[in-house]
Protein backbone atom coordinates (compact mmCIF):
# COMPACT_ATOMS: atom_id res chain seq x y z
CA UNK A 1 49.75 6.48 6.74
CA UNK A 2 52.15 5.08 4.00
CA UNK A 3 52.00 7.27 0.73
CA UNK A 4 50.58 5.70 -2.54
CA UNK A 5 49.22 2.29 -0.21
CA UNK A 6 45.95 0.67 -1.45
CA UNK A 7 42.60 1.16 0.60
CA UNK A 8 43.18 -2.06 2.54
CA UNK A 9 46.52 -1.36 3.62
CA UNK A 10 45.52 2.30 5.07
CA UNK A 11 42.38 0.50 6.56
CA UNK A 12 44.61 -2.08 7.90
CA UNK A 13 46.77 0.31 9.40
CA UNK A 14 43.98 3.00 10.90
CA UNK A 15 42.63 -0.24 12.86
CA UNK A 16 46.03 -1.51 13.97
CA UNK A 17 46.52 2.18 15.29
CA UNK A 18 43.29 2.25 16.80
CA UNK A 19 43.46 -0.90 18.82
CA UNK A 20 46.60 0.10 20.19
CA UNK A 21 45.35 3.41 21.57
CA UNK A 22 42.10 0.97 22.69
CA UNK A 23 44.71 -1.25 24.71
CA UNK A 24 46.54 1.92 25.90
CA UNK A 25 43.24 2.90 27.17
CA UNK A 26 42.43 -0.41 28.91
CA UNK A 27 45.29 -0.90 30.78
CA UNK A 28 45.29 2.30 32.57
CA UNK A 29 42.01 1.49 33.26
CA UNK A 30 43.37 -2.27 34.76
CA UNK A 31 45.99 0.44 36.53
CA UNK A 32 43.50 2.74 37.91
CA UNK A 33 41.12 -0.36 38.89
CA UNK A 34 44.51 -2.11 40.70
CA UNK A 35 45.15 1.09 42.88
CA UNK A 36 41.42 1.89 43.81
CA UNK A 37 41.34 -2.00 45.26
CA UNK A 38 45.20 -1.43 46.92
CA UNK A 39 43.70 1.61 48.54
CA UNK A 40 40.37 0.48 49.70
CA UNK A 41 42.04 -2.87 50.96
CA UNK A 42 44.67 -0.82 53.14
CA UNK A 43 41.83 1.07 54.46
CA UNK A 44 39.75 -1.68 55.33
CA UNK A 45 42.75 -3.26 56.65
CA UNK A 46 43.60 -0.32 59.16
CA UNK A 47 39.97 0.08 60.39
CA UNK A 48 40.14 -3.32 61.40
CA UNK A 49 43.51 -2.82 63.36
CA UNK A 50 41.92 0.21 64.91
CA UNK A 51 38.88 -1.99 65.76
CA UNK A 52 41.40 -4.74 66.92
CA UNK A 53 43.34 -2.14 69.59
CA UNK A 54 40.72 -0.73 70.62
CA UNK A 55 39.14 -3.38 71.69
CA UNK A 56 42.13 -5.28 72.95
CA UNK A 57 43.54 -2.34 74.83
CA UNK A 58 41.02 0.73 75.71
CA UNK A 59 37.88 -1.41 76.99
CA UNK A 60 40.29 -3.00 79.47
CA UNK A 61 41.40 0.33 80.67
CA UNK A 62 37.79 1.72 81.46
């Protein structure tokens, strides 16, 4: 806070502050949310190549 600043201009400033730590806050939340959906895609992905060998290769062995 800036020393000898009216009431406004320290309110002003606490809120500016505060919505920057709220955006800080939201986009590692868009981060976190990003890499959850990356990680359950690639999983999803692989179970479905699994699926796909499997089925092209092993039930035409037995």
């Amino acid at each position: 806070m800036q020393d000898g600043a009216g009431y406004g201009t320290i309110i002003r400033q606490e809120i500016s502050e505060h919505s920057a730590r709220v955006a800080l806050t939201m986009g590692d939340a868009a981060r976190v949310f990003r890499w959850i959906v990356v990680i359950v895609r690639d999983v999803l992905v692989n179970q479905w190549l699994f699926y796909d060998y499997h089925y092209k290769y092993v039930t035409k062995i037995c």
